[in-house]
N, C-alpha and C. Protein backbone atom coordinates (compact mmCIF):
# COMPACT_ATOMS: atom_id res chain seq x y z
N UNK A 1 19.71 21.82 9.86
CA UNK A 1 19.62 21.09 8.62
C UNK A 1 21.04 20.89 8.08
N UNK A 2 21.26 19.84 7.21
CA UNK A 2 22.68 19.25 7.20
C UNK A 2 22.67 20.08 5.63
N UNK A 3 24.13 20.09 5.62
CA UNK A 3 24.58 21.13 4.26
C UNK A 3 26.04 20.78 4.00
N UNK A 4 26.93 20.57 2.92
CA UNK A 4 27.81 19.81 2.85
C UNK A 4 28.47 21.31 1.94
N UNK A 5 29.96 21.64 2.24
CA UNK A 5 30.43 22.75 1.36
C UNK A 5 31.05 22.40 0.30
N UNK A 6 30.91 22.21 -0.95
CA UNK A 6 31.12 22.05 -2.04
C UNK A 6 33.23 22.06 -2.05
N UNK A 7 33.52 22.30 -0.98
CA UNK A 7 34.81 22.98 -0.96
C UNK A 7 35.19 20.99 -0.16
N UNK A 8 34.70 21.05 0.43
CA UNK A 8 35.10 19.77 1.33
C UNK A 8 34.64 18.41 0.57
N UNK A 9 34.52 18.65 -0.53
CA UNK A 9 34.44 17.50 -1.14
C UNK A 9 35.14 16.77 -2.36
N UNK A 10 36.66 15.93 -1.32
CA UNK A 10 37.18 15.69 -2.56
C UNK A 10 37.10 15.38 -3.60
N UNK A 11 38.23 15.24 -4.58
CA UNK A 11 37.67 14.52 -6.12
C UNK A 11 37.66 13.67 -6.38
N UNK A 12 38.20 12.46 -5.04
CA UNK A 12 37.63 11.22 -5.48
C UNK A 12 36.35 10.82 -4.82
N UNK A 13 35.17 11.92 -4.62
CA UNK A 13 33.76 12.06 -4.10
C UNK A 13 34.07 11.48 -2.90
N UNK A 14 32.72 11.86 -2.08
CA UNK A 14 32.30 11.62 -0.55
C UNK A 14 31.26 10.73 -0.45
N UNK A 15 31.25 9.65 0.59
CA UNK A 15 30.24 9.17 0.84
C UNK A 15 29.68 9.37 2.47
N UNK A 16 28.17 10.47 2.60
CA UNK A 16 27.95 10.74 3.84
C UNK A 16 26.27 9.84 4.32
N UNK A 17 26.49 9.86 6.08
CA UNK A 17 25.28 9.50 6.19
C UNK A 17 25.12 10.29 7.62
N UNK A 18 24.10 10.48 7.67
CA UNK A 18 23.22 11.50 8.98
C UNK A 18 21.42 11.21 8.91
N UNK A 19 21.12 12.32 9.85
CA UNK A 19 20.02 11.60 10.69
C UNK A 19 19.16 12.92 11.11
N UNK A 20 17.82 12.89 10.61
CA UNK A 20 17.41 14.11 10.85
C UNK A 20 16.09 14.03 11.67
N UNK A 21 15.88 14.06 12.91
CA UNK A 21 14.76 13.82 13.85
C UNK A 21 13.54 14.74 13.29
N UNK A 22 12.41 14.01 13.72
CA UNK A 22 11.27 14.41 13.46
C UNK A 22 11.00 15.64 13.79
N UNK A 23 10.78 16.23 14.91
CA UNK A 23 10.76 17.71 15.48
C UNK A 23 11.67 18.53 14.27
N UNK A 24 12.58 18.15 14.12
CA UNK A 24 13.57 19.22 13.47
C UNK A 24 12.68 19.19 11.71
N UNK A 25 12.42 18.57 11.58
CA UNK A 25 11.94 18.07 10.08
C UNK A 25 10.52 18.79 9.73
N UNK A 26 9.51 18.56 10.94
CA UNK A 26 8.63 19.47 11.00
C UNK A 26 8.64 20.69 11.01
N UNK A 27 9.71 21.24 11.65
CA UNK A 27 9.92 23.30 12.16
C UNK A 27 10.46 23.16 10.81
N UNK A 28 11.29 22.51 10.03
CA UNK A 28 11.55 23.37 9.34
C UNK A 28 10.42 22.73 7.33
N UNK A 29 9.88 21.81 7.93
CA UNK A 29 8.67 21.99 6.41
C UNK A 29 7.44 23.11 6.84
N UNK A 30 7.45 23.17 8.15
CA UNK A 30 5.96 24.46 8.07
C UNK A 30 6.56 25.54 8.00
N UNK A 31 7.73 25.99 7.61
CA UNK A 31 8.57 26.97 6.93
C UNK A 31 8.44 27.33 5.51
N UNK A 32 8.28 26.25 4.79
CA UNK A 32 7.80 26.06 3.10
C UNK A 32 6.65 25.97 3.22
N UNK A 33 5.65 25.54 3.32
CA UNK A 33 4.40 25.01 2.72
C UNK A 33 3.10 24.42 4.50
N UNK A 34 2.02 23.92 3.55
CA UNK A 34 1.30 23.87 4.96
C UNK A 34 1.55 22.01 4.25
N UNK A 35 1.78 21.17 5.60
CA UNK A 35 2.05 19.77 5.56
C UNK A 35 1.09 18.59 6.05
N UNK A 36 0.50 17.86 5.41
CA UNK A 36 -0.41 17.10 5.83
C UNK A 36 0.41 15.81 6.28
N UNK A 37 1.16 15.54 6.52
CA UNK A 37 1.81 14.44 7.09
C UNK A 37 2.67 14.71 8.22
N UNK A 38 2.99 13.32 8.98
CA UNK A 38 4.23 14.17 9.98
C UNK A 38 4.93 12.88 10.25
N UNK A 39 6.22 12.76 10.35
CA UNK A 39 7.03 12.03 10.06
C UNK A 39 7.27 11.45 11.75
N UNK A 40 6.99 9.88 11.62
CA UNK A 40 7.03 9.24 13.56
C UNK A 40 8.44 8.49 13.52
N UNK A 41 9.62 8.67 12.12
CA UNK A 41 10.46 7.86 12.42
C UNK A 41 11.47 9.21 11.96
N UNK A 42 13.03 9.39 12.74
CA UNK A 42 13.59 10.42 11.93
C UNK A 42 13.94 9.75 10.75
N UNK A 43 14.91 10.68 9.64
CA UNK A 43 14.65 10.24 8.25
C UNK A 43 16.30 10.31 7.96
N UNK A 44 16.19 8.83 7.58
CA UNK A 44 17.57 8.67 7.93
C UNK A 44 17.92 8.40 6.07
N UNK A 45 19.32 9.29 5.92
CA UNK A 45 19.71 9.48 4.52
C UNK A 45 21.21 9.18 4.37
N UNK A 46 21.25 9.37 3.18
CA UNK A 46 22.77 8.57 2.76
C UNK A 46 23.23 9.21 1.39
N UNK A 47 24.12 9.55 1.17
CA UNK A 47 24.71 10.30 -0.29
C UNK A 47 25.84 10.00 -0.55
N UNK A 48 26.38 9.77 -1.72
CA UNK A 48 27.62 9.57 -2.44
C UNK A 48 27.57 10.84 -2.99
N UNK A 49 28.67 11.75 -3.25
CA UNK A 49 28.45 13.06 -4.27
C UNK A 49 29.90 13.27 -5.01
N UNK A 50 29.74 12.77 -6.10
CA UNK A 50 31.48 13.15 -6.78
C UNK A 50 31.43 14.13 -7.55
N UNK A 51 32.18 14.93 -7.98
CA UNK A 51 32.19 16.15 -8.77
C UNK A 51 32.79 15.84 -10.35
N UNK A 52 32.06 16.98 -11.16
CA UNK A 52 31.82 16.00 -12.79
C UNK A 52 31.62 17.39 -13.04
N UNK A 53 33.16 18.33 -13.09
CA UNK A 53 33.32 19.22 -13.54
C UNK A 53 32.67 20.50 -12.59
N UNK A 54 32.03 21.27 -13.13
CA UNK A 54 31.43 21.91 -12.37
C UNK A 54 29.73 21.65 -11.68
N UNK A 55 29.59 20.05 -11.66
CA UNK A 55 28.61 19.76 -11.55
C UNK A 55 29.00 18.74 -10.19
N UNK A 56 27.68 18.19 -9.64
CA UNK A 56 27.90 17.01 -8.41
C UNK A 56 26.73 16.41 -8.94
N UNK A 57 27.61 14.63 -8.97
CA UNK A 57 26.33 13.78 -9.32
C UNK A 57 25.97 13.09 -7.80
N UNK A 58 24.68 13.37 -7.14
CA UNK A 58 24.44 12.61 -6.04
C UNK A 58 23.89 11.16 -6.74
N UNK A 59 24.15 10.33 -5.33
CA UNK A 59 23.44 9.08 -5.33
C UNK A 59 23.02 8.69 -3.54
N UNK A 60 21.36 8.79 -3.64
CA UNK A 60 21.40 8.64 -2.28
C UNK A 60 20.53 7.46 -2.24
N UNK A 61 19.81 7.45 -0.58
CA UNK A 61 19.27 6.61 -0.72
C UNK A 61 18.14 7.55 1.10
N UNK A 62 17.09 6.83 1.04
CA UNK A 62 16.47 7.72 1.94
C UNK A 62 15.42 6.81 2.93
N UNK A 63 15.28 6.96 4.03
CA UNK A 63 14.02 6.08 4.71
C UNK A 63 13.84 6.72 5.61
N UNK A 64 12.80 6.20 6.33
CA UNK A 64 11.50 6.95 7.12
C UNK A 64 10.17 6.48 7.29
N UNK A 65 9.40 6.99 8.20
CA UNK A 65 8.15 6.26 8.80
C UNK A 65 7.26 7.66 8.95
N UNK A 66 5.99 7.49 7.67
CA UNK A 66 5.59 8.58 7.87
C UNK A 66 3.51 8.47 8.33
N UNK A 67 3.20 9.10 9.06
CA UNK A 67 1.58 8.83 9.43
C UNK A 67 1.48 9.98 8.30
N UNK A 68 0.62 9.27 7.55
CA UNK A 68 -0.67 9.92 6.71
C UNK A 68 -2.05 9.75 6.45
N UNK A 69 -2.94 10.74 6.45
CA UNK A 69 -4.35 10.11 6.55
C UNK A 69 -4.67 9.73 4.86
N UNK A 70 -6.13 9.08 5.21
CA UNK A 70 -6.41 7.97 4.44
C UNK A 70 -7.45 9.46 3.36
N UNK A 71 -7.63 9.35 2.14
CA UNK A 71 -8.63 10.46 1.70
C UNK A 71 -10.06 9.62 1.85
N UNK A 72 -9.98 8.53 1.65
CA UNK A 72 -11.31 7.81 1.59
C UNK A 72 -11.94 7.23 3.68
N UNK A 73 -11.49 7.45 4.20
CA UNK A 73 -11.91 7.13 5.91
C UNK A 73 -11.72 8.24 6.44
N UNK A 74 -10.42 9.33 6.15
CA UNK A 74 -9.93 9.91 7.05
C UNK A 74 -9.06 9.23 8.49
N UNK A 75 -8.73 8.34 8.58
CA UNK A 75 -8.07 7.48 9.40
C UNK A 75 -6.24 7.83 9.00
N UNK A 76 -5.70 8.13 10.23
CA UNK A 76 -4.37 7.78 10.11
C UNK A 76 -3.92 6.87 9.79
N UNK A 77 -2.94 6.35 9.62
CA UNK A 77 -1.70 5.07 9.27
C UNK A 77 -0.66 5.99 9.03
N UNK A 78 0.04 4.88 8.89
CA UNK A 78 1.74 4.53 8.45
C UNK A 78 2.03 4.38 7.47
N UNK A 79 2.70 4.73 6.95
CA UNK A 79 3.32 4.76 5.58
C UNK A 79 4.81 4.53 5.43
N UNK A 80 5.43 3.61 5.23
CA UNK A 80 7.05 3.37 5.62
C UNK A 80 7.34 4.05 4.03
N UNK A 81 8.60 4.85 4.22
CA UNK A 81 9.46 4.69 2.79
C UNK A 81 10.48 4.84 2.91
N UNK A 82 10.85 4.32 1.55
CA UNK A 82 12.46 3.70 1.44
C UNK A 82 12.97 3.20 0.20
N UNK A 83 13.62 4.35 -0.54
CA UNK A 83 13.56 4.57 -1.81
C UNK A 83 15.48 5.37 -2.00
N UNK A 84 15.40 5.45 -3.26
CA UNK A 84 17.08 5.48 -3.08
C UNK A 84 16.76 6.78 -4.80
N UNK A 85 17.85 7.42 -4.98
CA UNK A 85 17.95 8.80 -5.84
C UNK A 85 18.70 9.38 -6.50
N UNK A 86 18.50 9.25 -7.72
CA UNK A 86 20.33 9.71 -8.73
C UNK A 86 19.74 11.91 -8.69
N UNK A 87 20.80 12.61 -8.57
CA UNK A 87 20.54 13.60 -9.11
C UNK A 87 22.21 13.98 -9.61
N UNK A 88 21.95 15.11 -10.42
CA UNK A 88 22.78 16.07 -11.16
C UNK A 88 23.00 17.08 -10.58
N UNK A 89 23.07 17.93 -10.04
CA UNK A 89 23.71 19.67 -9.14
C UNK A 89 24.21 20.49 -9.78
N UNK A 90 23.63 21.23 -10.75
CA UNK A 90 24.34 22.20 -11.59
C UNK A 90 24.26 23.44 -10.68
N UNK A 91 25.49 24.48 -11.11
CA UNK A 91 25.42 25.19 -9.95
C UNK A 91 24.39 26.52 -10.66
N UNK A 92 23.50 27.59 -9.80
CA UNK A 92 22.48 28.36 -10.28
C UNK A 92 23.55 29.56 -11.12
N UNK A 93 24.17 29.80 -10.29
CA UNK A 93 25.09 31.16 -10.78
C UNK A 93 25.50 31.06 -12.39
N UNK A 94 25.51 30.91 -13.66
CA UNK A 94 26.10 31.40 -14.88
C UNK A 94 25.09 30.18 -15.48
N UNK A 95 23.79 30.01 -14.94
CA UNK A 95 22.92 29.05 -15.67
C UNK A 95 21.50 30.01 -16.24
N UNK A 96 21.49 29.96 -17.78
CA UNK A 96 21.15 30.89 -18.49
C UNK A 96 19.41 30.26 -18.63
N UNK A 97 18.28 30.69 -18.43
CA UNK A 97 17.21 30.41 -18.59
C UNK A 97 16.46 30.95 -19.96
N UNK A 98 16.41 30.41 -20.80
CA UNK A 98 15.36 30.89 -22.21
C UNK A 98 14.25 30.97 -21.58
N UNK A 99 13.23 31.11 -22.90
CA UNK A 99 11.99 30.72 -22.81
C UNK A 99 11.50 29.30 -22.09
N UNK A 100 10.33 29.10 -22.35
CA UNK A 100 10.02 28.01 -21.63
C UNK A 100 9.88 26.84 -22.29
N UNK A 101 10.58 25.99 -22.02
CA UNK A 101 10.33 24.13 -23.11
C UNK A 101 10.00 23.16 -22.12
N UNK A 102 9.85 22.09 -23.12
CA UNK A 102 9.27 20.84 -22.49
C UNK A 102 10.40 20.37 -22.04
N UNK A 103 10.86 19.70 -20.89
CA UNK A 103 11.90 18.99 -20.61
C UNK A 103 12.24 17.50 -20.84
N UNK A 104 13.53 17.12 -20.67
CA UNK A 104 13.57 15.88 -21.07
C UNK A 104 13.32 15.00 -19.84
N UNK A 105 13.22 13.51 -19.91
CA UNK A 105 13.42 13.19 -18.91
C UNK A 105 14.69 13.16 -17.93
N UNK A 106 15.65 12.85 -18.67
CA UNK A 106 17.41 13.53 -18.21
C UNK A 106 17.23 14.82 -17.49
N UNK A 107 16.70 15.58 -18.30
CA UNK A 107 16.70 16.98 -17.60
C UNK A 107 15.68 17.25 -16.38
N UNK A 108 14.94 16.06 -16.10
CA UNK A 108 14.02 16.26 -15.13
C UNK A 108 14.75 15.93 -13.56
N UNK A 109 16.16 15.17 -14.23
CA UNK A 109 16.21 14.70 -13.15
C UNK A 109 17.97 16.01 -12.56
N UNK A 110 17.77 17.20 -13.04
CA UNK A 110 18.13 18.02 -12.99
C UNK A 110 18.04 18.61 -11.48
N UNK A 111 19.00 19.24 -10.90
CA UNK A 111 18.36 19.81 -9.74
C UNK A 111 19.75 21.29 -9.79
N UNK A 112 19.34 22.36 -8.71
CA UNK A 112 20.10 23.05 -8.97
C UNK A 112 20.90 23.58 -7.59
N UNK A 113 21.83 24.13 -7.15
CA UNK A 113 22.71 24.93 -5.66
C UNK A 113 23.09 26.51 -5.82
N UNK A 114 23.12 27.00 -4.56
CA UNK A 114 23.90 28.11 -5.26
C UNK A 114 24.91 28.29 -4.03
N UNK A 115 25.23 28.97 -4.32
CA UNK A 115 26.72 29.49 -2.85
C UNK A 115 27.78 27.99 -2.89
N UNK A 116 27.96 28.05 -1.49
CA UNK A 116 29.14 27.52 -2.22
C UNK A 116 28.89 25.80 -0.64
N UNK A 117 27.51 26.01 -0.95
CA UNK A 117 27.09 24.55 -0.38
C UNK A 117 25.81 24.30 -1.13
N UNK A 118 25.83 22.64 -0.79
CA UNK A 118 25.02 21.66 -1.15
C UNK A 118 23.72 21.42 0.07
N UNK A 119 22.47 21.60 -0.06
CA UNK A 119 21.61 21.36 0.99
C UNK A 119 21.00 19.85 1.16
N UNK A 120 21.80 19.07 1.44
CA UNK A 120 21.76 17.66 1.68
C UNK A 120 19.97 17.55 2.47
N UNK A 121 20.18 18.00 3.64
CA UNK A 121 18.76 17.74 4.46
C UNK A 121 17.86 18.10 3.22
N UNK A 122 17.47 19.14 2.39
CA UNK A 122 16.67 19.50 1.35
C UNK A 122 16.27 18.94 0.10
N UNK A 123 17.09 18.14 -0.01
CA UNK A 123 17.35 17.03 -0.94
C UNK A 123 16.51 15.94 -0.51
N UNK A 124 16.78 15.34 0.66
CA UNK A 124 16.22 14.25 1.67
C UNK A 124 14.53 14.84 1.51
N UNK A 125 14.48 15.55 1.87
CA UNK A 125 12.75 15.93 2.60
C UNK A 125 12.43 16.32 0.84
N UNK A 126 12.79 16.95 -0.57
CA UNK A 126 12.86 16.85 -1.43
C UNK A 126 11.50 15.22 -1.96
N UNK A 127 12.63 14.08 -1.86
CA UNK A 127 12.96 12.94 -2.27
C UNK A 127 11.59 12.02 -1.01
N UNK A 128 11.34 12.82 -0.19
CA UNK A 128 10.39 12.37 0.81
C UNK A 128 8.84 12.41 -0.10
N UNK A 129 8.77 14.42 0.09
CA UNK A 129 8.01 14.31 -1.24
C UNK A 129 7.57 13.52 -2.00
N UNK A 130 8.59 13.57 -2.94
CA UNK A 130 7.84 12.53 -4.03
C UNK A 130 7.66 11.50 -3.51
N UNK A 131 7.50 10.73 -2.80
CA UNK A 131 7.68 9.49 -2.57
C UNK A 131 5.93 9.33 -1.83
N UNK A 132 5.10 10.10 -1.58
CA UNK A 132 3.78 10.72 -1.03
C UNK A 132 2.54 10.24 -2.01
N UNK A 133 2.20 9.74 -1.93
CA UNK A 133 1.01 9.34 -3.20
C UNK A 133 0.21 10.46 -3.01
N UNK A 134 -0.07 10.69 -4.21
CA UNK A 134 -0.57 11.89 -4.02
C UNK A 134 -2.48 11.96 -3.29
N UNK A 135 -3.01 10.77 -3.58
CA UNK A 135 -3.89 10.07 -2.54
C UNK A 135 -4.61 9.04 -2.33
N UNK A 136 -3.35 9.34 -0.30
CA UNK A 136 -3.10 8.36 0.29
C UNK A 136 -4.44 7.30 0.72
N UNK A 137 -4.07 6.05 0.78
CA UNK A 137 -5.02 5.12 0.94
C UNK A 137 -4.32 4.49 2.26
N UNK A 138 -5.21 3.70 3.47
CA UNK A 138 -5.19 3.36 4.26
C UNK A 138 -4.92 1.66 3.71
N UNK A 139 -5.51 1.29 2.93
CA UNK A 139 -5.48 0.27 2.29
C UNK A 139 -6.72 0.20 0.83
N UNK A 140 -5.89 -0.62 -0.18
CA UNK A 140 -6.90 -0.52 -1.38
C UNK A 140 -7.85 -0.34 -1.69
N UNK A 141 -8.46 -1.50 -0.53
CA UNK A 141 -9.67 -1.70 -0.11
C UNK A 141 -10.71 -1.10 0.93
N UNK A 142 -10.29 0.09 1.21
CA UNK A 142 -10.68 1.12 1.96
C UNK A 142 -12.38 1.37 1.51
N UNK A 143 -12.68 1.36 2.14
CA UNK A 143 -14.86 1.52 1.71
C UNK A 143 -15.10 3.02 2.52
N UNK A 144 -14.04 3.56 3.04
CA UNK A 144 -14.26 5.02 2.96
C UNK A 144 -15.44 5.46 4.05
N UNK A 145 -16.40 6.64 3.82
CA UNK A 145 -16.95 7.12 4.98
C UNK A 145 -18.80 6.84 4.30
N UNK A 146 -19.50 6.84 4.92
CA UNK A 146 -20.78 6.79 4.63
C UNK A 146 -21.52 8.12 4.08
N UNK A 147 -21.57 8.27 2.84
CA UNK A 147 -21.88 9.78 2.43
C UNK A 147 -23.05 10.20 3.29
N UNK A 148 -23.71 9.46 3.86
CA UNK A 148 -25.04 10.07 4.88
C UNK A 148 -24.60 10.52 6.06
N UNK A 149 -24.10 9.19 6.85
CA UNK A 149 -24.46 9.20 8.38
C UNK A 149 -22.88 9.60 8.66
N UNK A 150 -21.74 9.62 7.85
CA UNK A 150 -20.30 9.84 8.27
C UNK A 150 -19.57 8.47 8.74
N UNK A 151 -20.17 7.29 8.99
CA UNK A 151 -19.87 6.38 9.24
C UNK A 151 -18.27 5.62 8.68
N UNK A 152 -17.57 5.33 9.83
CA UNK A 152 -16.40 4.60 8.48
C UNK A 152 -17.03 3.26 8.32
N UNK A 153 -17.30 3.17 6.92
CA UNK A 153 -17.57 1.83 6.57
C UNK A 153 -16.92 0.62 6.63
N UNK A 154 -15.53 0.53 7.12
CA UNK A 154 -14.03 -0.40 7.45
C UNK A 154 -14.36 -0.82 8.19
N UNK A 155 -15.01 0.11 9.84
CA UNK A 155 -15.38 -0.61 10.57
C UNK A 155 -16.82 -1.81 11.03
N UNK A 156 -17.28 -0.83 10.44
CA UNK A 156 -18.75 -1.40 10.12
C UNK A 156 -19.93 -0.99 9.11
N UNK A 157 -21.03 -1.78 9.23
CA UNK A 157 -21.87 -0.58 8.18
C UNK A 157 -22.81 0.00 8.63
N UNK A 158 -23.34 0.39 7.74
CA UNK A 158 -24.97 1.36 8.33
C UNK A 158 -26.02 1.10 7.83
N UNK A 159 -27.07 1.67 8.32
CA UNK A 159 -28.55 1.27 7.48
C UNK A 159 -29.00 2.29 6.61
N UNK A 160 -28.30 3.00 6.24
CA UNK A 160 -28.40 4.70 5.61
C UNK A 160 -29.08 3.97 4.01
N UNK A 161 -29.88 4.29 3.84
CA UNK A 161 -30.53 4.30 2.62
C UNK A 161 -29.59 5.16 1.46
N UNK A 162 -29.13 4.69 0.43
CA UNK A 162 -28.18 5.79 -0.52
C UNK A 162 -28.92 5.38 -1.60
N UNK A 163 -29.28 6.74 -2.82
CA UNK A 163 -29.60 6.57 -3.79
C UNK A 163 -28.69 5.94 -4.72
N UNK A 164 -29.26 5.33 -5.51
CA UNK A 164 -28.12 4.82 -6.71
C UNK A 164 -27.72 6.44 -7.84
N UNK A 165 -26.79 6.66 -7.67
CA UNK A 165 -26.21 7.76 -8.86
C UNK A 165 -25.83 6.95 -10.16
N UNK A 166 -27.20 7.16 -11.30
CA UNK A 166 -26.93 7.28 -12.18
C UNK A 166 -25.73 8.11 -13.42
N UNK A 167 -25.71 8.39 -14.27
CA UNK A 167 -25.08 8.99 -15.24
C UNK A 167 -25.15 10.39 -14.96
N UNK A 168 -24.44 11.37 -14.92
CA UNK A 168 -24.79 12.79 -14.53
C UNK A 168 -25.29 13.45 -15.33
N UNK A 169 -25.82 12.61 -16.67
CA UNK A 169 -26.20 12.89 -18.08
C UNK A 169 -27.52 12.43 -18.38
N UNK A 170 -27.99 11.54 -17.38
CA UNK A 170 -29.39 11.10 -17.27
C UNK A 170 -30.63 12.09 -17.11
N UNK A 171 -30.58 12.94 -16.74
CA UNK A 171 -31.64 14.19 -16.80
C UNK A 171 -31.40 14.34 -18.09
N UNK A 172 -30.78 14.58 -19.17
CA UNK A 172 -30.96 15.09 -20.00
C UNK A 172 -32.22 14.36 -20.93
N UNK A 173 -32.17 12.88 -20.61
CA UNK A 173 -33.12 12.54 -20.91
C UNK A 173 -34.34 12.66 -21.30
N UNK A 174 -34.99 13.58 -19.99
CA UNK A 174 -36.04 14.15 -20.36
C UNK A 174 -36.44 15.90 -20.69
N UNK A 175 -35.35 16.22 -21.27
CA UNK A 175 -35.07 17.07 -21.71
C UNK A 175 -35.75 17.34 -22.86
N UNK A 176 -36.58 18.59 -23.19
CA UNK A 176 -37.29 18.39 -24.08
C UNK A 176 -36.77 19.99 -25.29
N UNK A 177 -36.55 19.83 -26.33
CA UNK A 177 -36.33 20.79 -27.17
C UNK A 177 -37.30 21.29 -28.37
N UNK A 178 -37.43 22.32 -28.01
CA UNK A 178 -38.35 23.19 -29.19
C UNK A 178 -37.82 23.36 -30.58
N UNK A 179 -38.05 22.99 -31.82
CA UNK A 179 -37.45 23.72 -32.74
C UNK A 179 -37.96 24.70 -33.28
């Protein structure tokens, strides 16, 4: 994973670009977390980082080709992204935490380092993240799976008889109360 030393970066800022293959991207997200996607293009990134005191303002920019399934078919696809990223880099060491507040939006776009490098690749797969709907559609118009028979309805349909679902409030209807 690419990491840039805070030491090698002059003061009239750096502008870097590198390349992080799929295999490598995978070993190291099932390290954090369990991953429902997997990336078929490597993820190719780009950063400007100038220093603003004891801070680094990045500016990147990020792309990639990612298969994700659909929540409504269950069907794979593709998902291209390609999206670009201001952050701030305050360093962790002499950064004082209160209680807990609401943040600003400025401050959201806050991020933090410690030692005496910058985790560029982490940033990238970061910025991948968000970029993930949180759920994914194959297309808008996706008609999803056949609550009976399992059928994907995209491809075709079925003869599955489905009740109409009323109001989940409709029994109450006949609901009867004693006084």
């Amino acid at each position: 994973m690419f990491t840039l030393k805070i030491d090698d970066i002059p003061d009239e800022g750096v502008t870097l670009s590198w390349k992080e293959e799929p295999l490598t991207l995978s070993n190291y997200l099932k390290t954090l977390s369990h991953i429902d996607f997997s990336f078929e293009e490597s993820l190719r990134s780009e950063a400007n980082l100038r220093k603003a005191g004891q801070t680094f303002l990045v500016k990147g920019h990020i792309q990639t080709l990612l298969r994700l399934q659909c929540v409504r078919c269950l069907t794979d696809f593709l998902y291209p992204i390609e999206t670009t990223f201001d952050l701030t880099l305050h360093p962790l060491k002499g950064t004082f935490f209160s209680e807990e507040k609401e943040l600003s939006n400025e401050e959201m776009e806050l991020d933090f380092f410690e030692g005496g490098e910058i985790p560029l690749s982490e940033i990238a797969c970061e910025q991948v993240f968000l970029e993930i709907p949180i759920k994914p559609l194959c297309s808008e118009t996706c008609k999803g799976l056949c609550p009976v028979c399992g059928k994907n309805l995209n491809l075709s349909s079925c003869d599955c008889l489905r009740e109409e679902w009323g109001s989940p409030f409709s029994a109450l209807q006949n609901l009867k109360l004693n006084h």
